[in-house]
Protein backbone atom coordinates (compact mmCIF):
# COMPACT_ATOMS: atom_id res chain seq x y z
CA UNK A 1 155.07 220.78 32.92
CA UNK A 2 156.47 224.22 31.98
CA UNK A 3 153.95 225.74 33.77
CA UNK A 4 154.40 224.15 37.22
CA UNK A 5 157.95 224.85 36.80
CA UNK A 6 157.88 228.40 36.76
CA UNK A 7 155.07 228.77 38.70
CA UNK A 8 156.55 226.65 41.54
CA UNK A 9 159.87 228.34 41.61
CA UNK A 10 159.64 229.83 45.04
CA UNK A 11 157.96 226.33 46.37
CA UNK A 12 159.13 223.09 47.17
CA UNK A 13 156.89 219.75 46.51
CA UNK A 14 153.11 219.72 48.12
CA UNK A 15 153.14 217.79 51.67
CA UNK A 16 150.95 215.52 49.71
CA UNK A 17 153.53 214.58 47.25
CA UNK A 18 156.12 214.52 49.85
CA UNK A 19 154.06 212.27 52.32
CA UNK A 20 153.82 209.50 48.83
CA UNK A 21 157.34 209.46 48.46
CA UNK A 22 157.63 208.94 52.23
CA UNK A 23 155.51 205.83 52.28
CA UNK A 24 156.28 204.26 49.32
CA UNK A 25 160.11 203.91 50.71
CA UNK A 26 159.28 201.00 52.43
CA UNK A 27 156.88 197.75 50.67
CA UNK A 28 154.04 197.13 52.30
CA UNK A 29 150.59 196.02 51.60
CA UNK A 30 149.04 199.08 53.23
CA UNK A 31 149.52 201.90 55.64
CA UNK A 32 147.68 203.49 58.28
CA UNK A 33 146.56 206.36 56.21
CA UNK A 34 146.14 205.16 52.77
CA UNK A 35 145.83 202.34 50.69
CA UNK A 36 149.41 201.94 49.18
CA UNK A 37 149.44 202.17 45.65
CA UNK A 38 150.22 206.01 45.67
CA UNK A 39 153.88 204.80 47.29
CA UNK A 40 154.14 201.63 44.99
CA UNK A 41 153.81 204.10 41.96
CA UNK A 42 156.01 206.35 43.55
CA UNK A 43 159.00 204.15 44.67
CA UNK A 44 159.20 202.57 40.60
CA UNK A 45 159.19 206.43 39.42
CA UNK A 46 162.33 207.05 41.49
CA UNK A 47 163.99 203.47 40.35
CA UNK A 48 164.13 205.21 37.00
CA UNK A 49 164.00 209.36 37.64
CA UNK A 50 166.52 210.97 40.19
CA UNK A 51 164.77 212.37 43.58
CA UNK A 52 163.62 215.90 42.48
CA UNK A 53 160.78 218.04 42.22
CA UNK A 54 161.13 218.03 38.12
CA UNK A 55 160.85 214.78 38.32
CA UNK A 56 157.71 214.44 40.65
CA UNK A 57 156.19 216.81 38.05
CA UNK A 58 156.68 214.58 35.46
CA UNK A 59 155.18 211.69 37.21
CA UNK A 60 151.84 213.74 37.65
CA UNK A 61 152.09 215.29 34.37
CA UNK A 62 152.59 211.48 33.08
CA UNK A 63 149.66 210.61 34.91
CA UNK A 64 147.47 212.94 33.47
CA UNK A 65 148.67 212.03 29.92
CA UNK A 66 148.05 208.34 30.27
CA UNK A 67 144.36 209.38 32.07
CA UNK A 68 144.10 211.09 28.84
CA UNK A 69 145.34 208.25 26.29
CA UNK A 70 142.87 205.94 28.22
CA UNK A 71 139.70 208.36 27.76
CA UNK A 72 140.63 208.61 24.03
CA UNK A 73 140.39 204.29 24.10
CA UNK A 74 137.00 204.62 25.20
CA UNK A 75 136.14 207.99 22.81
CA UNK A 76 137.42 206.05 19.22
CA UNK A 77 134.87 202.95 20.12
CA UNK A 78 132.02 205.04 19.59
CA UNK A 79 133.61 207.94 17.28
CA UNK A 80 135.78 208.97 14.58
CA UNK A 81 137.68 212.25 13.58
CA UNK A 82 136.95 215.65 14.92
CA UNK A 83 134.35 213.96 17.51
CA UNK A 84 137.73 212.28 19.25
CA UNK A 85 139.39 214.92 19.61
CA UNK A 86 136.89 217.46 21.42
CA UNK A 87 136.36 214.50 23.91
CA UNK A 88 139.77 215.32 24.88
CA UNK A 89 139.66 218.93 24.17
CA UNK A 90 136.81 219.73 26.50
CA UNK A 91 138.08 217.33 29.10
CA UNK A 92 141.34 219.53 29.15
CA UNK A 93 139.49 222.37 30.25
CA UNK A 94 138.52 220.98 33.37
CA UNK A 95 140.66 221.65 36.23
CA UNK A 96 141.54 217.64 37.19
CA UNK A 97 144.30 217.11 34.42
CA UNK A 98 146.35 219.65 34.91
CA UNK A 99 145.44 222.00 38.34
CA UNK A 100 144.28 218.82 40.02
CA UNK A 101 146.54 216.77 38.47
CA UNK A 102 149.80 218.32 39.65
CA UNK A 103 150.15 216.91 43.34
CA UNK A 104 150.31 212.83 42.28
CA UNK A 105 148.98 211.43 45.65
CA UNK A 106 146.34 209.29 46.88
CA UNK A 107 143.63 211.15 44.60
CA UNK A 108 145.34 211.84 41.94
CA UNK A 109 146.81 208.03 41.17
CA UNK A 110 143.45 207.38 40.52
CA UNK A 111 143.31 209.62 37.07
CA UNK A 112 144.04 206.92 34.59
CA UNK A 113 143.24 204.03 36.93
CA UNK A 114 139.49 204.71 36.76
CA UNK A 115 139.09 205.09 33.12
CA UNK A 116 141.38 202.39 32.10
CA UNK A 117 139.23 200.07 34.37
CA UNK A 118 136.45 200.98 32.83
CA UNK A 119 137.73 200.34 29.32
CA UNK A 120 138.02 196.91 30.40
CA UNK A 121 134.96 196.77 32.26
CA UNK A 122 132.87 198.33 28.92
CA UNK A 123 135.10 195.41 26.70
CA UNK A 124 134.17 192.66 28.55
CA UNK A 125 130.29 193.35 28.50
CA UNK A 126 130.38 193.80 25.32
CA UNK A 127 132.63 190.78 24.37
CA UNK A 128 132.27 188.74 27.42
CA UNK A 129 136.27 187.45 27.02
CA UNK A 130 137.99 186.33 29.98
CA UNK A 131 140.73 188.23 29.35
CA UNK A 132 138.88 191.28 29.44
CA UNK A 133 137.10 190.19 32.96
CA UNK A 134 140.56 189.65 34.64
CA UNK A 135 142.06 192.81 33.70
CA UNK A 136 138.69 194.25 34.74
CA UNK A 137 138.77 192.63 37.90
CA UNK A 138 142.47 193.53 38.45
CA UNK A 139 142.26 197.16 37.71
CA UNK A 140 138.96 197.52 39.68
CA UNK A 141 140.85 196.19 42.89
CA UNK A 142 144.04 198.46 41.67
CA UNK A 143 141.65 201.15 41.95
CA UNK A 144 141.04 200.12 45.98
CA UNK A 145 144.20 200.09 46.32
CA UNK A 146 145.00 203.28 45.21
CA UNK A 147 141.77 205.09 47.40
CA UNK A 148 139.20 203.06 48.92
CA UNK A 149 136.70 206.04 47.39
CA UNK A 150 136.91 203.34 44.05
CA UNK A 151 134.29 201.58 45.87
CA UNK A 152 132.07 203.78 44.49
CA UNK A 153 133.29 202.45 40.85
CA UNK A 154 133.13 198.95 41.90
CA UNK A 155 129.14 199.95 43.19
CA UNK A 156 128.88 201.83 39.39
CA UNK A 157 130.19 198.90 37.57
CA UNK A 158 128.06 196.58 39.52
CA UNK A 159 124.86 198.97 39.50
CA UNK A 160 125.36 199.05 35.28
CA UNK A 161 125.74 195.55 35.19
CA UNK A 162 122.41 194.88 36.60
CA UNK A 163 120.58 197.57 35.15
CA UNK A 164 122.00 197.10 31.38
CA UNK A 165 119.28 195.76 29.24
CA UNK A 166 121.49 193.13 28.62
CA UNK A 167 122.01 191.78 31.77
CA UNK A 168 120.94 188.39 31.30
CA UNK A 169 123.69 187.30 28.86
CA UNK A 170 126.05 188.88 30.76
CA UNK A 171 125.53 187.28 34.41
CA UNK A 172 124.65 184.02 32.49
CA UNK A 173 128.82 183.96 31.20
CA UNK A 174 131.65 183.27 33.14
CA UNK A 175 132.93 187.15 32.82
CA UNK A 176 131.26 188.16 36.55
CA UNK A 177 132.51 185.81 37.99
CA UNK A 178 136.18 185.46 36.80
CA UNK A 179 136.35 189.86 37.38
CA UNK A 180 134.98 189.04 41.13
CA UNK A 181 137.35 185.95 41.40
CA UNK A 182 140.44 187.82 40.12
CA UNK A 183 139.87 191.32 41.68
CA UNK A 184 139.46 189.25 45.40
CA UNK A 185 143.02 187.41 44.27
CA UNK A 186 144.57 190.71 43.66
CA UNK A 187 142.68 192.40 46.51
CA UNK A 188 143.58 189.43 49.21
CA UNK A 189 146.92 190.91 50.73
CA UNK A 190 146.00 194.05 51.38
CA UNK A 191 142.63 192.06 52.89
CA UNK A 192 145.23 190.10 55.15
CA UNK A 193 146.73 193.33 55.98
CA UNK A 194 143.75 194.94 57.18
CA UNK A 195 142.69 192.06 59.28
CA UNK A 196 145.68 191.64 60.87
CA UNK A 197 146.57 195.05 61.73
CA UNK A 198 143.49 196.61 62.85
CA UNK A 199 142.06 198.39 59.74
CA UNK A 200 143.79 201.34 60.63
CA UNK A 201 142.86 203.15 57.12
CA UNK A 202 139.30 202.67 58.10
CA UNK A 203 139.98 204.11 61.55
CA UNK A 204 141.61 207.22 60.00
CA UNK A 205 138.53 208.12 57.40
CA UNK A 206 136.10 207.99 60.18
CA UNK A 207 137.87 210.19 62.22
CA UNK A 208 139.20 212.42 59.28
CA UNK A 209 135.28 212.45 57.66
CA UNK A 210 132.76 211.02 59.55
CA UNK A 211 130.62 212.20 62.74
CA UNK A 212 128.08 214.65 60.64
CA UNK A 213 124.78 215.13 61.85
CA UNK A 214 121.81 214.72 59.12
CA UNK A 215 121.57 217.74 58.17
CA UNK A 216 125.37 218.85 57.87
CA UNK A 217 125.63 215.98 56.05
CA UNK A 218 122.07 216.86 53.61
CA UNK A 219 124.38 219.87 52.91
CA UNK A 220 127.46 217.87 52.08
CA UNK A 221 125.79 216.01 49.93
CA UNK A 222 124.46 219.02 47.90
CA UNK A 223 128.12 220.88 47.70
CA UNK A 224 129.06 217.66 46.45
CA UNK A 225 126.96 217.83 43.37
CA UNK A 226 126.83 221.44 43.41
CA UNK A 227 131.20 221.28 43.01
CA UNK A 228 130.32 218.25 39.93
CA UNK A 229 128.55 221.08 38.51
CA UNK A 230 131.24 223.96 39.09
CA UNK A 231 133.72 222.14 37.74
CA UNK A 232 131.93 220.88 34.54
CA UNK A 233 131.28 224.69 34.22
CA UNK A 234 133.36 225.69 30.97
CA UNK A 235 133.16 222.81 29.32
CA UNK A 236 129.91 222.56 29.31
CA UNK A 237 129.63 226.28 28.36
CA UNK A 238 132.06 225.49 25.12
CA UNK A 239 129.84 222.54 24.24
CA UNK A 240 126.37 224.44 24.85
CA UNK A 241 128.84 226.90 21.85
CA UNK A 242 129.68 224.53 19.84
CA UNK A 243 126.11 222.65 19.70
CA UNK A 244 124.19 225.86 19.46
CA UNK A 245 120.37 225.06 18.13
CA UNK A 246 121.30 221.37 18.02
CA UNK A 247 121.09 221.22 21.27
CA UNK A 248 117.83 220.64 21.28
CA UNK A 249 118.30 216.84 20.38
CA UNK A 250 119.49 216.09 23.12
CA UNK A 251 116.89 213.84 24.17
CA UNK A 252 116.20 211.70 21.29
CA UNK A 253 119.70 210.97 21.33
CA UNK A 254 119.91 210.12 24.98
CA UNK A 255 116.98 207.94 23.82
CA UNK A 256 119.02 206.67 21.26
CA UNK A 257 122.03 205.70 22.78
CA UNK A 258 123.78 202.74 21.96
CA UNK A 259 124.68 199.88 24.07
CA UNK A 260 127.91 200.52 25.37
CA UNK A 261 127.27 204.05 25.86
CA UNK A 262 124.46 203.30 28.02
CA UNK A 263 126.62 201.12 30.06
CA UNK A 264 128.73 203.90 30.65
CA UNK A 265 125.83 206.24 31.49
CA UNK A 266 124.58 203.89 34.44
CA UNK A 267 128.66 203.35 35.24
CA UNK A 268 128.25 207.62 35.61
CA UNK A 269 125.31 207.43 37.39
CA UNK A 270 126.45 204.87 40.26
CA UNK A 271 129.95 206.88 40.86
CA UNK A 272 127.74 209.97 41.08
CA UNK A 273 124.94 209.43 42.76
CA UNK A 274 126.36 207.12 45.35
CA UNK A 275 128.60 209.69 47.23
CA UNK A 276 126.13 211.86 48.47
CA UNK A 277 123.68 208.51 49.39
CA UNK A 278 126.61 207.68 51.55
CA UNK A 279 127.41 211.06 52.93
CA UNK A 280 123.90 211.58 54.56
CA UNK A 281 123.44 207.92 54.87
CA UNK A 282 126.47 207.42 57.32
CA UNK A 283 127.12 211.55 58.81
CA UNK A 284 130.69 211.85 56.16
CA UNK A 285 132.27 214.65 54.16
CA UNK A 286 132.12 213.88 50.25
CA UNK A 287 134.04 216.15 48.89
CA UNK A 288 133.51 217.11 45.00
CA UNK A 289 137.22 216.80 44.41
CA UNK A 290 137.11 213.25 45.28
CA UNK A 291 134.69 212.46 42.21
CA UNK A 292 137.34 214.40 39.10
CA UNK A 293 139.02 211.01 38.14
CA UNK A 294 135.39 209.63 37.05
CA UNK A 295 134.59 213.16 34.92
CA UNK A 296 135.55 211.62 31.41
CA UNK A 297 132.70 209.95 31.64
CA UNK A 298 130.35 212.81 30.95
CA UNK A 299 132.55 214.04 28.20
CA UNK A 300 132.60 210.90 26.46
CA UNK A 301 128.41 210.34 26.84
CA UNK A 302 127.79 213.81 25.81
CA UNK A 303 130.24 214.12 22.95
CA UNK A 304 129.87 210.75 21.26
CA UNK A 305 126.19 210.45 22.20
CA UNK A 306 125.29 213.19 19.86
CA UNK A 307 124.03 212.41 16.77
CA UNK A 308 125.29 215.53 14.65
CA UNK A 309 129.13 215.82 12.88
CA UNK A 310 131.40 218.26 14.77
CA UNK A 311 132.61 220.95 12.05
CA UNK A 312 136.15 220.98 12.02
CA UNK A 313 135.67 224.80 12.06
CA UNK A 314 135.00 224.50 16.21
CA UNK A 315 137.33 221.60 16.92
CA UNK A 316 140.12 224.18 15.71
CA UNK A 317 138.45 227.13 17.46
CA UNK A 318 138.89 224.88 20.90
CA UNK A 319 142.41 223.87 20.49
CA UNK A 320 143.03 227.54 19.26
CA UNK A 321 141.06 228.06 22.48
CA UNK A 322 143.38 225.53 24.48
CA UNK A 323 146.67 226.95 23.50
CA UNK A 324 145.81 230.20 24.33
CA UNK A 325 145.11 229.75 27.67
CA UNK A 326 148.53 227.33 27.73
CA UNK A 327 150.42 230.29 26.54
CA UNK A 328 148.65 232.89 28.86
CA UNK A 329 149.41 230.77 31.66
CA UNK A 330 153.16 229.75 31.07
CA UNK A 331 154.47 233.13 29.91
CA UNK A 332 151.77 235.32 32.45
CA UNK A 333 150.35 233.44 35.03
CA UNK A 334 153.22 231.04 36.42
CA UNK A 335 155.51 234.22 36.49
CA UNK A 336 153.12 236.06 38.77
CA UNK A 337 152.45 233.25 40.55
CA UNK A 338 156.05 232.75 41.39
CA UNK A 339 156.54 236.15 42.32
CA UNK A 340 153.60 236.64 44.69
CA UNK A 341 154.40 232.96 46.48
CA UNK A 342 157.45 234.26 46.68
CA UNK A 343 156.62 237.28 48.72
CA UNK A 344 153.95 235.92 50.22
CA UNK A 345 154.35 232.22 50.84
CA UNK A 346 152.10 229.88 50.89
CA UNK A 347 149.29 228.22 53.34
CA UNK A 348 151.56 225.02 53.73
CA UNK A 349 155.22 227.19 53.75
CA UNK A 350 156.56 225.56 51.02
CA UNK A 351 158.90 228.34 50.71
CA UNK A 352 160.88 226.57 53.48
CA UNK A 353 161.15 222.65 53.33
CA UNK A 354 164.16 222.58 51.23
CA UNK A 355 165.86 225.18 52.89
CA UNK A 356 164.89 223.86 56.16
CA UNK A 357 166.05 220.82 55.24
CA UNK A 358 169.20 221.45 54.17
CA UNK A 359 170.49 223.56 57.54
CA UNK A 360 169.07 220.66 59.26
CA UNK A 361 171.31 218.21 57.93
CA UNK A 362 174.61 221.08 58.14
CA UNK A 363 174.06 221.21 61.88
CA UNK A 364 173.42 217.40 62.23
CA UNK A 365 176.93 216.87 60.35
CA UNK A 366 178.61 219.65 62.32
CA UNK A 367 178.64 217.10 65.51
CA UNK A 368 178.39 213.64 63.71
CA UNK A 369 180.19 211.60 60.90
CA UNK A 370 177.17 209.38 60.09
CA UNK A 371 174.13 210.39 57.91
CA UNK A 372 171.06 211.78 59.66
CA UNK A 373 169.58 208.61 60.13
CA UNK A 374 165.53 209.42 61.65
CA UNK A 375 163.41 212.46 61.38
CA UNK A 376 160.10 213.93 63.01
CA UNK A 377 158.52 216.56 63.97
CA UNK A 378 155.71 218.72 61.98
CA UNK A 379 154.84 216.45 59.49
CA UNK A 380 155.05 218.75 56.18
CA UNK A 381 158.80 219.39 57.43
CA UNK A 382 159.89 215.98 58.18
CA UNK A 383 158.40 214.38 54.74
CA UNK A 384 160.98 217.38 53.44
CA UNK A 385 163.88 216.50 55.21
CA UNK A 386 163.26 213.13 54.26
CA UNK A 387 162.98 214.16 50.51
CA UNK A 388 165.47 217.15 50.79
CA UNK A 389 168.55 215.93 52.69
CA UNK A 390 171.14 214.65 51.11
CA UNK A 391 170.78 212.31 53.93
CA UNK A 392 166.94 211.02 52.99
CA UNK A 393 166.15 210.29 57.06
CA UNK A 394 163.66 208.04 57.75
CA UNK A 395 160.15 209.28 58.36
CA UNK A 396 160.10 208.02 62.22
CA UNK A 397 156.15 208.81 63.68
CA UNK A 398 154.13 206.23 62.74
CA UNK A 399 151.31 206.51 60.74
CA UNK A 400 149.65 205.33 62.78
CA UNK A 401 150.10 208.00 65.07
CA UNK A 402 150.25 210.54 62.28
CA UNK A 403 147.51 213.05 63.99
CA UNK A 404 149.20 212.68 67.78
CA UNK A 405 152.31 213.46 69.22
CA UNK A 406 153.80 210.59 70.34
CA UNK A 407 157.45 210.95 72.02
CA UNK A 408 159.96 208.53 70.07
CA UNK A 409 160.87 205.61 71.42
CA UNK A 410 164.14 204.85 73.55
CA UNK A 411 166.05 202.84 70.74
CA UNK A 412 165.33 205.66 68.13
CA UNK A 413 167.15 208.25 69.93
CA UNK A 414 169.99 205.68 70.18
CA UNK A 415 170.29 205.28 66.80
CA UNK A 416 170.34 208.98 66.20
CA UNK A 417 167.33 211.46 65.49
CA UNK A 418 166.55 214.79 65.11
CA UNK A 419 162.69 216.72 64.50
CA UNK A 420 161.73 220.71 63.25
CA UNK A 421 158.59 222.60 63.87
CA UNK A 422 157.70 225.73 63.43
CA UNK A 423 158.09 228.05 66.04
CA UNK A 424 154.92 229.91 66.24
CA UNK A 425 153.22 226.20 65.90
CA UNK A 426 151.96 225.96 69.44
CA UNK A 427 151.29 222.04 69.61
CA UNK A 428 154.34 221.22 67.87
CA UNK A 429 156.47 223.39 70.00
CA UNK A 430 154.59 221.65 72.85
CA UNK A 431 155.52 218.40 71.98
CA UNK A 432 159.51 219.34 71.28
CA UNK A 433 159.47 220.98 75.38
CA UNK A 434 157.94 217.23 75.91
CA UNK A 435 160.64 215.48 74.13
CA UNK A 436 163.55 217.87 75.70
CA UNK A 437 162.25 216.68 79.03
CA UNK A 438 162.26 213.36 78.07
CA UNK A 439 165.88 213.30 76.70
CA UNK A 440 167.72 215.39 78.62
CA UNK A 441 171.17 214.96 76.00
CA UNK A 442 168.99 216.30 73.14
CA UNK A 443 170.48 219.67 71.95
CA UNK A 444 167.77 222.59 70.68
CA UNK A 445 168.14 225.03 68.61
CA UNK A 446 166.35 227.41 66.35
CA UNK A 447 166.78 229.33 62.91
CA UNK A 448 165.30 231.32 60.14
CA UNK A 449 165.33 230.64 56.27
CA UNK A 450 164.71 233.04 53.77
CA UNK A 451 163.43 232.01 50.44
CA UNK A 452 165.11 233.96 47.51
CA UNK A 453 163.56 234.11 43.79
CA UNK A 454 165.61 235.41 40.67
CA UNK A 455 167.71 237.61 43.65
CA UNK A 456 164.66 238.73 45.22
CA UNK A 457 164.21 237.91 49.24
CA UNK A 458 160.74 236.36 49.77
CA UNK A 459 158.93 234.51 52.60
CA UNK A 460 161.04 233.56 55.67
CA UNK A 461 159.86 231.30 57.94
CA UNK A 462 161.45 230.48 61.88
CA UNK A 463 161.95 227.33 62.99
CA UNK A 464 162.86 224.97 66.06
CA UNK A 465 165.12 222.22 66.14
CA UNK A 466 166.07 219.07 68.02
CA UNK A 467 168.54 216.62 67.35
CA UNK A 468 169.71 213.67 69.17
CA UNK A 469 172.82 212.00 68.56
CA UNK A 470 173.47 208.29 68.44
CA UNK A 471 175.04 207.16 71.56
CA UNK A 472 178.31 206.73 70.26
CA UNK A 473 178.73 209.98 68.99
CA UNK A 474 177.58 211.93 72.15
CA UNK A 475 180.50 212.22 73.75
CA UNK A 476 182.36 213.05 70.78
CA UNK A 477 179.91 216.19 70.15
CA UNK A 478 181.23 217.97 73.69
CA UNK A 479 184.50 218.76 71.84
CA UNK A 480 183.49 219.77 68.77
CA UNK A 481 182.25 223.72 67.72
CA UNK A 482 178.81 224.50 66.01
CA UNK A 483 180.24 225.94 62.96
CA UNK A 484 183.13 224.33 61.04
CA UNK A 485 183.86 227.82 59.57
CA UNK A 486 181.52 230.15 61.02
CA UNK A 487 182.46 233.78 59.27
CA UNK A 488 183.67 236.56 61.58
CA UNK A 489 180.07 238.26 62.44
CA UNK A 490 178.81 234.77 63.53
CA UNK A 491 177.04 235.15 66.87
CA UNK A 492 178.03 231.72 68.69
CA UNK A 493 181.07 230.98 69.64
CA UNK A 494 180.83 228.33 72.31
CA UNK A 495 181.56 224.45 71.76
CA UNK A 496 178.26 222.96 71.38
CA UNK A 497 177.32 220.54 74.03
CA UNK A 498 174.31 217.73 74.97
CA UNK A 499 172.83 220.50 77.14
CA UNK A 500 173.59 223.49 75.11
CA UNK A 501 170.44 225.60 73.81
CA UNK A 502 171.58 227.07 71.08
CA UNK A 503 170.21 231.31 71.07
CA UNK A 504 166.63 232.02 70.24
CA UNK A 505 165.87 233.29 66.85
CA UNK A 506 165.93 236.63 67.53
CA UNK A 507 169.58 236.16 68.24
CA UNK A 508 170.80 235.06 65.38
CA UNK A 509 168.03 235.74 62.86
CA UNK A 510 170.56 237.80 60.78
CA UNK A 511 173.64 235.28 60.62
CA UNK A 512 170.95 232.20 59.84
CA UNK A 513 169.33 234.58 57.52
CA UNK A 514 172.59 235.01 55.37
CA UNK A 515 173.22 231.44 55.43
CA UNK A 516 170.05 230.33 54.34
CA UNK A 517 170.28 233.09 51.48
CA UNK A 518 173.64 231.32 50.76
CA UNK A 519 172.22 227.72 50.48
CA UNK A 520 169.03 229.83 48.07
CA UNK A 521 171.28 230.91 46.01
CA UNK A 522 173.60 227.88 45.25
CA UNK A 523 171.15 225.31 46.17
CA UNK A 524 167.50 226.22 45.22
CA UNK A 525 166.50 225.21 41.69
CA UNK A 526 169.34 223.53 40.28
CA UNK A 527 167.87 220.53 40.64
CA UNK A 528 164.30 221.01 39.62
């Protein structure tokens, strides 16, 4: 947590992170991007935590802890002592619970939802309770919910079922069949939703990842194990160190696995080696990153599988290890990294949302009295002004229409709208010429933002504006003057008008510069 905060200092919340907040605003059983459990999660967090980027932090960093907690449930059923704790040592030098982890979005909800369905999966073979095959069942179709990718841990927990020596007792008891019955219960209105809406999700990963040919897709299928194996790369390298000759026992004791353990190996080996069977099988990316919420499983098999004591000598040489690396990158890293995203910026311009947001919603209230009420536009900028503004507009494209450019519809510019892009983004710009033709009353304008960092100037980033007042308000706007107290070198001077277009950027870079630097200053970081 104190890493991301001083490492994010000179950027605002992911898109990602942004785009949850924006669709978990409103309840619904599903969107057309996403399964919806990403927004669910994120609307309680902000019933509770105020609307900042600290506290979206938290809410991934909380993730990643209860991922955690839920590994070490599994770990202590097999092991005791120094043997639970490397489980969770060598897991925390893997990227997913804390690089990974940060952005808490569609992927990322899935962290502790995987292994805590799989605790109850492993407790109900093993006892064959119905209380443990409903909250299997129920956190196996919480996983769908969350990213439809958990199909591939429904297809593990199916594939181990049928493949555990023990198979027989188990399909001979009730518990399959009360986990099927109870994860279609739980499953069913989101099922409704799908049929009666046109399975736009579905529409949106084939056109996001599908259409590979067979061997585009061969090769997607080997990156995807080939990233498995990257990312397993230092652990695995710690453990090789910390096993040394013993290694070499390896397989007697994968012989000699017991039976839980074994269910979880054949659990690993269906949420592995499914992906890429799909990827060639149907022409889709599988992207590695997509598989890091079902990693603890190799941890736990290789770790509590062995059948030689872990010397406390190594368990405190890896959290000597871990800290290290904690301390490097809080008091080293994040600095640097704030500088140089600071000058630099980032891919996404993160550097800009809040500040963006925030000039957006001074002009709006420059020429209205009511609250910004509808935003669009480039997506990454109208997810901000919908987080940002004091104001928290309504996300207005549709999901549905997420990828196109759609012009708003009539009764949305009634009620009051306005939309950013970026000026040097071509199709965006496109789109705002399309909407200025359409609504002849909308008024343009355009601006710069400067991002500031511990009094240093950083990225700046120029950007194009329309808003349209609501239709009560548009007469009102011909009287009144841009800027309620615009300082002396201020460029514009003109009442502002339906049909004004305000100067280009090169204009009034400077005065918009200032201001922005003004709103950094007072603004940025005091509530993170």
């Amino acid at each position: 947590m104190l890493f991301l905060t001083i490492a994010y200092l000179s950027g605002d919340l992911h898109p990602d992170v942004l785009e949850t907040w924006s669709v978990g605003r409103t309840f619904a059983w599903g969107n057309a991007k996403h399964p919806p459990l990403m927004g669910w999660v994120a609307h309680a967090w902000t019933l509770v935590f105020p609307l900042t980027d600290w506290s979206f932090r938290l809410l991934a960093m909380t993730n990643a802890a209860v991922a955690l907690w839920v590994v070490d449930l599994i770990a202590r059923r097999f092991v005791r002592g120094d043997k639970r704790a490397v489980v969770l040592l060598l897991l925390m030098l893997l990227p997913v619970y804390q690089f990974h982890a940060q952005r808490f979005n569609a992927n990322t909800v899935l962290l502790a939802i995987w292994p805590l369905a799989t605790y109850c999966f492993l407790r109900s073979f093993e006892t064959r309770q119905i209380k443990w095959a409903a909250a299997a069942g129920a956190l196996a179709a919480l996983a769908m919910l969350g990213k439809y990718y958990s199909v591939f841990l429904v297809s593990g927990f199916a594939f181990a079922a049928v493949c555990h020596p023990q198979r027989r007792i188990y399909f001979r008891s009730q518990v399959p069949w009360v986990s099927t019955l109870v994860g279609l219960i739980v499953l069913a209105p989101h099922l409704h939703w799908l049929a009666t809406t046109g399975a736009a999700p579905f529409e949106y990963a084939i056109q996001a990842h599908g259409g590979r040919e067979f061997w585009p897709s061969i090769l997607e299928a080997c990156m995807f194990l080939l990233g498995i194996a990257a990312i397993l790369a230092i652990p695995a390298l710690s453990w090789v160190l910390i096993a040394e000759s013993r290694l070499k026992r390896f397989p007697a004791d994968f012989r000699a696995m017991n039976s839980g353990l074994w269910l979880l190996f054949l659990v690993l080996a269906g949420t592995i080696g499914f992906p890429p069977i799909v990827a060639v099988a149907f022409g889709t990316d599988m992207t590695s990153l997509w598989a890091m919420q079902g990693l603890f499983l190799i941890g736990i098999l290789v770790v509590c599988g062995a059948s030689y004591p872990i010397e406390r000598f190594y368990t405190v040489n890896l959290a000597v290890l871990m800290i290290s690396i904690a301390l490097v990158a809080v008091t080293a890293a994040a600095p640097v990294h704030a500088f140089y995203r600071n000058a630099y910026g980032y891919d996404e311009r993160r550097n800009a949302y809040r500040l963006a947001a925030l000039e957006l919603t001074r002009r709006w209230h420059q020429v209205s009295r009511s609250p910004l009420p509808a935003v669009s536009g480039d997506d990454a900028l109208a997810f901000a002004t919908a987080f940002y503004s004091p104001d928290h507009p309504r996300y207005r494209r549709p999901f549905a229409l997420q990828y196109q450019w759609p012009i708003a519809s009539q009764r949305v510019f009634e009620n009051g709208w306005a939309a950013m892009c970026f000026t040097d983004d071509k199709v965006c710009g496109e789109w705002a010429r399309n909407v200025r033709a359409t609504a002849p009353d909308a008024i343009s304008f355009d601006f710069v933002v400067t991002d500031r960092l511990w009094g240093q100037p950083g990225a700046t980033a120029s950007i194009v504006a329309l808003m349209i007042l609501p239709r009560e308000e548009k007469a009102r706007a011909s009287a009144m003057p841009l800027h309620d107290s615009a300082p002396d070198t201020w460029p514009i001077a003109r009442p502002l008008t339906a049909d004004t277009v305000l100067p280009s950027s090169a204009a009034v870079s400077k005065a918009f510069e200032m201001t922005a630097s003004d709103v950094s200053g007072s603004l940025r970081r005091s509530g993170r």
